[in-house]
Protein backbone atom coordinates (compact mmCIF):
# COMPACT_ATOMS: atom_id res chain seq x y z
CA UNK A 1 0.00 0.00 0.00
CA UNK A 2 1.12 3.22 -0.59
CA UNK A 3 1.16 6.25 0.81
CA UNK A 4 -1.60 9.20 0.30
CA UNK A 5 0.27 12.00 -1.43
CA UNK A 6 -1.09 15.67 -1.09
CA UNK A 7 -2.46 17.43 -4.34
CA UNK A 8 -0.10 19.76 -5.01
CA UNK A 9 -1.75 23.03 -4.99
CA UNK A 10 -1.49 25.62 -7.66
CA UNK A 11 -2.79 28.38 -9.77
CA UNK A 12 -6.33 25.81 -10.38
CA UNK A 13 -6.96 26.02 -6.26
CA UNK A 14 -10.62 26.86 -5.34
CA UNK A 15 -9.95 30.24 -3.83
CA UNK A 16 -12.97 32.50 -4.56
CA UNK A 17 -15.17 29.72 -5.14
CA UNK A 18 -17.71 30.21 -1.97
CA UNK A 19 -18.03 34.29 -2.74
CA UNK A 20 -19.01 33.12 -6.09
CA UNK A 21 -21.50 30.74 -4.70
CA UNK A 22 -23.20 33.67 -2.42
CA UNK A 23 -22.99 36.01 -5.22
CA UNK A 24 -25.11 34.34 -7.81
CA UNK A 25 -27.64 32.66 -5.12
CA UNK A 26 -27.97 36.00 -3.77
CA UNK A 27 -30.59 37.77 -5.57
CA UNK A 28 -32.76 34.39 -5.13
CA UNK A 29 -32.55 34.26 -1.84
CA UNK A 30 -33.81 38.22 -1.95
CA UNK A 31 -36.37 37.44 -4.64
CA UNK A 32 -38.28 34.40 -2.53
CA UNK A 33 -37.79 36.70 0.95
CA UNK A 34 -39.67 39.59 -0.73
CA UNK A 35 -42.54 37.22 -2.79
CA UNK A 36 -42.73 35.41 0.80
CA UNK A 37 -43.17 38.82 2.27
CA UNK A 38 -45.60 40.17 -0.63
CA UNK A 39 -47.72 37.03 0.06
CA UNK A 40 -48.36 37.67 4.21
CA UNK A 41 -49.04 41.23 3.20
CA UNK A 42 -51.70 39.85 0.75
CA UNK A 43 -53.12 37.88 2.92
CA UNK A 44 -53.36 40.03 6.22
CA UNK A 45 -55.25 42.74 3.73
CA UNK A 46 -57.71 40.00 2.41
CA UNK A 47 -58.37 39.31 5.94
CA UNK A 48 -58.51 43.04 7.30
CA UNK A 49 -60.77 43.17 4.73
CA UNK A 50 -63.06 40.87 5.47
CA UNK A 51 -63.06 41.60 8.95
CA UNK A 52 -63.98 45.43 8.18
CA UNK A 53 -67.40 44.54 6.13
CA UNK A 54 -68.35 41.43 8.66
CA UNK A 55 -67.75 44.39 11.97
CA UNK A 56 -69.66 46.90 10.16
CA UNK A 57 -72.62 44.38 9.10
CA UNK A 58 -72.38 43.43 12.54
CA UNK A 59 -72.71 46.58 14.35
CA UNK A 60 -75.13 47.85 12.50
CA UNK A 61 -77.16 45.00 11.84
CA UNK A 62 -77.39 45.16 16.49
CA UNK A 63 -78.36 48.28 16.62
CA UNK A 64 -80.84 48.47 13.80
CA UNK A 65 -79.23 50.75 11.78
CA UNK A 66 -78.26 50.05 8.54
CA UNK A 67 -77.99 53.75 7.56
CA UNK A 68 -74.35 53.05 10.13
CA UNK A 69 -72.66 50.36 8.37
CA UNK A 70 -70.28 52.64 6.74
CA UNK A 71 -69.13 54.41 10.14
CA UNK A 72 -68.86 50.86 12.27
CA UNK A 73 -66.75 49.62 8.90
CA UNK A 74 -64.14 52.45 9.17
CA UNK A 75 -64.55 52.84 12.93
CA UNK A 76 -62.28 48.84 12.53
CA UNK A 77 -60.13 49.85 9.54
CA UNK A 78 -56.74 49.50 10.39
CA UNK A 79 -54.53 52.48 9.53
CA UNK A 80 -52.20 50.45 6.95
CA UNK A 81 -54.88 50.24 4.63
CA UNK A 82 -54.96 53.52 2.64
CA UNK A 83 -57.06 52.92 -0.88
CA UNK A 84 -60.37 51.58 0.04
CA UNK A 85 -64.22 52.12 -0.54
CA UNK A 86 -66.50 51.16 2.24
CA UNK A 87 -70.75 51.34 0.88
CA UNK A 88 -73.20 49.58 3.34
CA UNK A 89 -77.28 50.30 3.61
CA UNK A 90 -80.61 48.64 4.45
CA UNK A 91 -81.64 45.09 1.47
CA UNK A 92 -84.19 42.35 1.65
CA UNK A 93 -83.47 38.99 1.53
CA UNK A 94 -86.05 36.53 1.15
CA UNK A 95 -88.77 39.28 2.23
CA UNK A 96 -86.73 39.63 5.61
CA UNK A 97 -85.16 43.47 6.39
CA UNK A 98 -81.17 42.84 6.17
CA UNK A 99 -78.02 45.09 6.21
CA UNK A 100 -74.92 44.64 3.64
CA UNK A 101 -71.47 45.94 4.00
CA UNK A 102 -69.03 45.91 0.65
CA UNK A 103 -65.44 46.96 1.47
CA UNK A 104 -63.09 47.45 -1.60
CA UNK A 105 -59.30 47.78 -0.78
CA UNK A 106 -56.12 47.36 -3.07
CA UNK A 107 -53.24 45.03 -2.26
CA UNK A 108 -50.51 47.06 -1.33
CA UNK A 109 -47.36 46.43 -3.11
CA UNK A 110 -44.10 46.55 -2.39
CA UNK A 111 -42.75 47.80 -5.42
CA UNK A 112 -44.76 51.38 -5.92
CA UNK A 113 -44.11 51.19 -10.02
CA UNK A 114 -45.20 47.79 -10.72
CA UNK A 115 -48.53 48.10 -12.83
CA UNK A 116 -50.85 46.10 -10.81
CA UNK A 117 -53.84 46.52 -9.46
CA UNK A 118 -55.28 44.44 -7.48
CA UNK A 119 -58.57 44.71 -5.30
CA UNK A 120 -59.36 42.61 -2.90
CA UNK A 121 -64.20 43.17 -2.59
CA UNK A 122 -65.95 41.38 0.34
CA UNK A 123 -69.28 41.68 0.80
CA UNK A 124 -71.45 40.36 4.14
CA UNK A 125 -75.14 40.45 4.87
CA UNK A 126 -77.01 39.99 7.99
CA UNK A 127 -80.56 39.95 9.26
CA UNK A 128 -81.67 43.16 11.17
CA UNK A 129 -81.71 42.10 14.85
């Protein structure tokens, strides 16, 4: 058996190899952070959303006024959301006096000059009572 001989090391060495490495995985490791980060934003405004039309359904839907739905909505609107539309009033359903609440609010984005728009519409209705 022989002896293990050393590689002789030279100009061909691997020095440089592991910034390389970090270099090009870099920018996707920073691309899936910011889509994972664009996704919980997404979701936490779908779900502020449909919070803000079920409260303000809710409320007024108690107190018998459906003329209120829009006040109890943005009374629960968390300050993060800036473009919305909140409509609400008295509608029948099935012959029985009910109150709706629509809230409209677009997805904030991360990047400010990426051209899309999307809205996120929930609608609830409730019996009077």
């Amino acid at each position: 058996m022989g002896a293990l001989r050393a590689r002789p090391r030279g100009p061909q060495d691997d020095r440089g190899a592991t910034a390389f490495e970090f270099a090009a995985a870099l920018p996707l490791a920073l691309f899936v952070i910011f889509f994972a980060y664009q996704l919980w934003v997404s979701s936490t405004t779908v779900e502020r959303v449909e919070n803000i039309a079920r409260t303000g359904a809710r409320e007024a839907s108690q107190d018998y006024s459906p003329g209120e739905c829009r006040s109890y909505a943005l009374d629960s609107k968390p300050g993060w959301i800036n473009d919305y539309q909140v409509e609400g009033g008295a509608t029948t359903v099935d012959g029985t006096d009910a109150v709706y609440c629509r809230v409209r609010a677009k997805l904030p984005l991360l990047w400010k000059g990426i051209p899309l728009d999307f809205t996120v519409t929930r609608t609830y209705t409730l019996p009077l009572g």
